[in-house]
Protein backbone atom coordinates (compact mmCIF):
# COMPACT_ATOMS: atom_id res chain seq x y z
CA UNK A 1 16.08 -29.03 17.19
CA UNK A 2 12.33 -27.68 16.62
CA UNK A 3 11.51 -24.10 17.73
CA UNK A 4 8.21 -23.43 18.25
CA UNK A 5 7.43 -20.15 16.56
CA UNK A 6 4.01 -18.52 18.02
CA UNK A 7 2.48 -15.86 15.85
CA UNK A 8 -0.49 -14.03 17.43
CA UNK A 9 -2.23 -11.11 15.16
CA UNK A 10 -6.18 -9.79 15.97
CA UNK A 11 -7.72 -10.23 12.20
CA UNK A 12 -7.07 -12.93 9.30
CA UNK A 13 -4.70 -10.79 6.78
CA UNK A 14 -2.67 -9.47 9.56
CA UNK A 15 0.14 -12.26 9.23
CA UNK A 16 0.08 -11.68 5.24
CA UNK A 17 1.25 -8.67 4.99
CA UNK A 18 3.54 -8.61 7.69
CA UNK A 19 5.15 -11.55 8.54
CA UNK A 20 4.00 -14.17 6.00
CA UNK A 21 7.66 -14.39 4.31
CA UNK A 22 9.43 -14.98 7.55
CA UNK A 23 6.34 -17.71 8.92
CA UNK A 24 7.53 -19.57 5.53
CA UNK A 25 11.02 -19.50 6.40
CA UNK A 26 10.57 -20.70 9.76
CA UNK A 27 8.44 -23.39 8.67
CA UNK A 28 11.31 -24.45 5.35
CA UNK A 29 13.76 -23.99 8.49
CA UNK A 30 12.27 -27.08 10.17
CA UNK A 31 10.31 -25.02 13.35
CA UNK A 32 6.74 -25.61 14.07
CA UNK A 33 4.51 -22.45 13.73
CA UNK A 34 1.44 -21.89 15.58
CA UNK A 35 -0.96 -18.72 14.38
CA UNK A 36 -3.34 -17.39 17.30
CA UNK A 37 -5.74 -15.27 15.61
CA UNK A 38 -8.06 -13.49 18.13
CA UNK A 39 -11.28 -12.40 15.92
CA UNK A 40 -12.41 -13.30 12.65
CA UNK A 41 -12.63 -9.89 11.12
CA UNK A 42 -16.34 -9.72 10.32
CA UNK A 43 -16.22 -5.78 10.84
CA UNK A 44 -13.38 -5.58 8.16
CA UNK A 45 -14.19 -2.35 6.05
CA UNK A 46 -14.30 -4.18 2.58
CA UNK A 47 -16.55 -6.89 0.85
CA UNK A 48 -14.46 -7.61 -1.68
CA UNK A 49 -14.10 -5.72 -5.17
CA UNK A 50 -16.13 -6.72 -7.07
CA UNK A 51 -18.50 -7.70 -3.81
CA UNK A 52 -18.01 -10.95 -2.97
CA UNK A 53 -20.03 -10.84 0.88
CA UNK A 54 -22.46 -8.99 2.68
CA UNK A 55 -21.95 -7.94 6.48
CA UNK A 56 -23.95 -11.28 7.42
CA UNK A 57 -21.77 -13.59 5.12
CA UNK A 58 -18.55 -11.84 6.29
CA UNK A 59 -17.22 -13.70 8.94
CA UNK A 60 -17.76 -17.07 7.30
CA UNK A 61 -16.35 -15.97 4.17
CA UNK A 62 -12.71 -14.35 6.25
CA UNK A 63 -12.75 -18.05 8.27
CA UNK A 64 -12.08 -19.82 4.85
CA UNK A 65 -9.79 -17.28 3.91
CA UNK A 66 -7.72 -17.60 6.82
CA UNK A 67 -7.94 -21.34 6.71
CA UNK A 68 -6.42 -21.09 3.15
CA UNK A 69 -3.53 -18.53 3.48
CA UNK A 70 -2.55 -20.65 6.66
CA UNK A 71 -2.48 -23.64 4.45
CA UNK A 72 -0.86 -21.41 2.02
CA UNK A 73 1.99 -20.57 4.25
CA UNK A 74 2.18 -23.93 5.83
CA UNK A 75 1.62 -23.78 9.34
CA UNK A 76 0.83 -26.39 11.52
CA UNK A 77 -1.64 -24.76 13.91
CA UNK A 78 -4.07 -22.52 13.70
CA UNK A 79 -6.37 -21.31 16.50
CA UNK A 80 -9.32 -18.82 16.05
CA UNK A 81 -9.90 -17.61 19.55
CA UNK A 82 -13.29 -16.47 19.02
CA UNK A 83 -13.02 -12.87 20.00
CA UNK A 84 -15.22 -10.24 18.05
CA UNK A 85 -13.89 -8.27 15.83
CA UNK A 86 -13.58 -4.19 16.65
CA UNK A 87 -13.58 -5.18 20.14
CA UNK A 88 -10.80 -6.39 21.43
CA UNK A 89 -9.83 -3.64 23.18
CA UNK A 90 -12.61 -3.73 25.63
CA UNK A 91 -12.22 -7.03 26.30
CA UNK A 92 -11.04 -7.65 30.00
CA UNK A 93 -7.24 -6.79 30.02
CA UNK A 94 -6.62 -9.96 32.89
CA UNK A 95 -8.68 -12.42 30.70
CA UNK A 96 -7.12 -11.73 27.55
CA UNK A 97 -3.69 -11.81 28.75
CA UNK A 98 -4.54 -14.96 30.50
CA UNK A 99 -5.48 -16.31 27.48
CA UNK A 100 -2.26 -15.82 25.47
CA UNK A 101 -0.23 -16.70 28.55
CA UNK A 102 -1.93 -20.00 28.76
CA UNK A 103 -0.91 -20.46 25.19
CA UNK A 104 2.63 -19.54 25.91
CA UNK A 105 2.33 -22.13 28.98
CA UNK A 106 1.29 -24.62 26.34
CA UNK A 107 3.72 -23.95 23.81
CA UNK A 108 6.99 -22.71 25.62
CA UNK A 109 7.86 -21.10 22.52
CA UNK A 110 11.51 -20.16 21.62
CA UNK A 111 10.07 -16.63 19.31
CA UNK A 112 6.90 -14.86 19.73
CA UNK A 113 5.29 -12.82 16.54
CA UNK A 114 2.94 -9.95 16.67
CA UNK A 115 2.09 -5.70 16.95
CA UNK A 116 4.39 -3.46 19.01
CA UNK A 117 1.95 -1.96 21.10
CA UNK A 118 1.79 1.90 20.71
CA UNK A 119 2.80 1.66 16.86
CA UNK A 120 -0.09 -0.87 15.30
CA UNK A 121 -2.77 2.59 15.09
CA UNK A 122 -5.63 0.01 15.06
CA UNK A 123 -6.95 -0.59 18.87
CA UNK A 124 -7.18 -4.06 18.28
CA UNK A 125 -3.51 -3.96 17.16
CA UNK A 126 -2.68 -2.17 20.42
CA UNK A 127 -5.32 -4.59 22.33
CA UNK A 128 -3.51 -7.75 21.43
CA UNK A 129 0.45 -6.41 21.48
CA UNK A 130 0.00 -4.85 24.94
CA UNK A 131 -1.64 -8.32 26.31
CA UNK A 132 1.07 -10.01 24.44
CA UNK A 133 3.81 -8.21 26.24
CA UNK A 134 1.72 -8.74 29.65
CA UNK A 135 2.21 -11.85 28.79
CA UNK A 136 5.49 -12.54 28.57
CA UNK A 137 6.09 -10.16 31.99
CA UNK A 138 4.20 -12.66 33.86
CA UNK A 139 7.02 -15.78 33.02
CA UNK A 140 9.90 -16.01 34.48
CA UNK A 141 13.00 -14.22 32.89
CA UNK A 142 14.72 -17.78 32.33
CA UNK A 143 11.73 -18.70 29.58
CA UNK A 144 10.90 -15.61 28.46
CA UNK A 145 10.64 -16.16 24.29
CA UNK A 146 12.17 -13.57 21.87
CA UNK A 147 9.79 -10.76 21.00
CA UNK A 148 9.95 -9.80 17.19
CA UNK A 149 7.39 -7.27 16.43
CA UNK A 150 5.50 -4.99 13.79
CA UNK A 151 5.28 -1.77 13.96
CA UNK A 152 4.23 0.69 11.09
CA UNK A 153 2.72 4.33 12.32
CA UNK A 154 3.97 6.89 10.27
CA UNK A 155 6.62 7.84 13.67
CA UNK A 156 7.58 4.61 14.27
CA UNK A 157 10.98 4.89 12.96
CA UNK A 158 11.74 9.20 14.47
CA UNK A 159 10.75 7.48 17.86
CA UNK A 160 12.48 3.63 17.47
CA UNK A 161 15.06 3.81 14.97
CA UNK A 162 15.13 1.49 12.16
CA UNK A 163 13.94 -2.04 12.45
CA UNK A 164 16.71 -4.78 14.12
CA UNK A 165 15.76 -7.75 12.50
CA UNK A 166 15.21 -7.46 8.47
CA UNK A 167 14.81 -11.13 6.42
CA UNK A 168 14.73 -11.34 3.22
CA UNK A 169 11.95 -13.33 1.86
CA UNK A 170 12.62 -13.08 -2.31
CA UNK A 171 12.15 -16.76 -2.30
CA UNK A 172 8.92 -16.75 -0.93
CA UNK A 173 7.76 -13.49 -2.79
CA UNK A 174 5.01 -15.48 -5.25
CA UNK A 175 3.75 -17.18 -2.57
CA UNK A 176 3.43 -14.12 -0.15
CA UNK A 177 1.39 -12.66 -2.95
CA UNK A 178 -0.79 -16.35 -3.05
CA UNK A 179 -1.32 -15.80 0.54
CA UNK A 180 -2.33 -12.46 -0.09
CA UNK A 181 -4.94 -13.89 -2.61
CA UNK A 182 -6.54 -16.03 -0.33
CA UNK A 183 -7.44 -13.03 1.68
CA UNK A 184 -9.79 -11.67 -1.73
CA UNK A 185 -11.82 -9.87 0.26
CA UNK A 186 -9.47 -7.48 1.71
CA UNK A 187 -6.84 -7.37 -0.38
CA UNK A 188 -7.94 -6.64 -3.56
CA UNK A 189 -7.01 -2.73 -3.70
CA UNK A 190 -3.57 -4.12 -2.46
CA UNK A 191 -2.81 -6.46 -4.88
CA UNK A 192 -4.07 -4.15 -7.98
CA UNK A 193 -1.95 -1.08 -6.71
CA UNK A 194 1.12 -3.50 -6.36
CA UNK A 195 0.41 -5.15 -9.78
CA UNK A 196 0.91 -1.32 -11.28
CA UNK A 197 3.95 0.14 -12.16
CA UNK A 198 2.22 3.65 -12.24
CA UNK A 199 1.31 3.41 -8.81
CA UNK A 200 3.91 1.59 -7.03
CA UNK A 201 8.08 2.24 -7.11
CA UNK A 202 10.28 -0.77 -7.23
CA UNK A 203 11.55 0.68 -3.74
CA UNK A 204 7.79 0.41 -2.17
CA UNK A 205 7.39 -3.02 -4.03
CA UNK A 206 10.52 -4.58 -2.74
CA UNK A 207 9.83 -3.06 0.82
CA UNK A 208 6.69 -4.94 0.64
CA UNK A 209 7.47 -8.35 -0.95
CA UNK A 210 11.24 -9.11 -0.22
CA UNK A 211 11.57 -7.72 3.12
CA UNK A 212 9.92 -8.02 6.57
CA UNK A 213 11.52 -6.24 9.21
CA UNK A 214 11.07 -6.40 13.19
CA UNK A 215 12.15 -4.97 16.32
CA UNK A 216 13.48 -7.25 19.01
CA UNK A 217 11.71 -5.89 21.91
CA UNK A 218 12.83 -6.54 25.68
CA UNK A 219 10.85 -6.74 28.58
């Protein structure tokens, strides 16, 4: 039987550090994964090191990024829903939660992906995991998906315990860091501090590349 596996994240990159590991297994596992990605991330704070846009060429140049990694990872759908980047959160609360719900009315999807709200310190984050959650309120218990989500401020762990769900992703560690790649303009710095053993423990490495861990959260 195919799941359908719906990952929604504000900003191309978000799904590659996270959850790109576990969208691979899914996908090897036989389910059908659909990314929602609300903005293009045109504000994102870097250019690429060495430069490789300008503010104008930004958003063009984070499209084909994202269109890569997704081919990268192998998923089946991608939608960019057009949202501006840095703004999310003042975007009508009703609209944008009636915009993932219709989604979710589309889809029926067995397992939701995406930010626990009041641990994803960006306000897009928090935007787009509190409309998420809205969301799923607004179905009926009986078809209510699973909720895995991220969260990573520094309390997240004094105030929610340890992460339920952990997967290991070792066989999909070179091509996490691919889909990292294909993100160049944002993940340089990343991918250079990983890439040195003076900066980086084997501990922080692994936590990043072998492991993705969630919380199952209920509504």
């Amino acid at each position: 039987m195919t799941n359908n596996i719906l990952i929604v994240f504000p900003h191309p990159d978000d799904e590659a550090f996270g959850v790109s590991g576990t969208i691979m297994q899914h996908i090897e596992d036989g389910d059908h994964v659909t990314y929602a990605c609300l903005t293009l991330g045109e504000m994102g704070r870097n250019l690429g090191n060495p430069p490789i846009a300008t503010r104008e060429s930004l958003r063009n140049i984070r499209k084909e990024e994202l269109i890569n990694a997704s081919k990268v990872m192998g998923i089946q759908d991608l939608r960019m829903l057009g949202y501006r980047d840095k703004t999310v959160e003042f975007e009508p609360f009703d609209q944008l939660t009636a915009h993932i719900k219709s989604i979710i009315d589309e889809l029926n999807p067995t397992k939701i992906i995406s930010f626990y709200p009041g641990f994803c310190v960006h306000p897009d984050h928090e935007a787009t995991a509190s409309a998420v959650i809205e969301a799923v309120k607004q179905l009926e218990p009986s078809v209510r998906p699973m909720l895995h989500l991220v969260a990573f401020s520094n309390d997240t762990e004094e105030k929610l315990g340890a992460p339920d769900v952990e997967y290991n992703i070792s066989q999909f560690t070179e091509r996490k860091l691919k889909t990292l790649e294909q993100h160049a303009s944002q993940t340089g710095p990343m991918l250079e501090k990983l890439a040195n053993d003076s900066q980086v423990s084997d501990e922080e490495r692994d936590r990043w590349l072998k492991y993705e861990r969630f919380y199952t959260y209920k509504v």
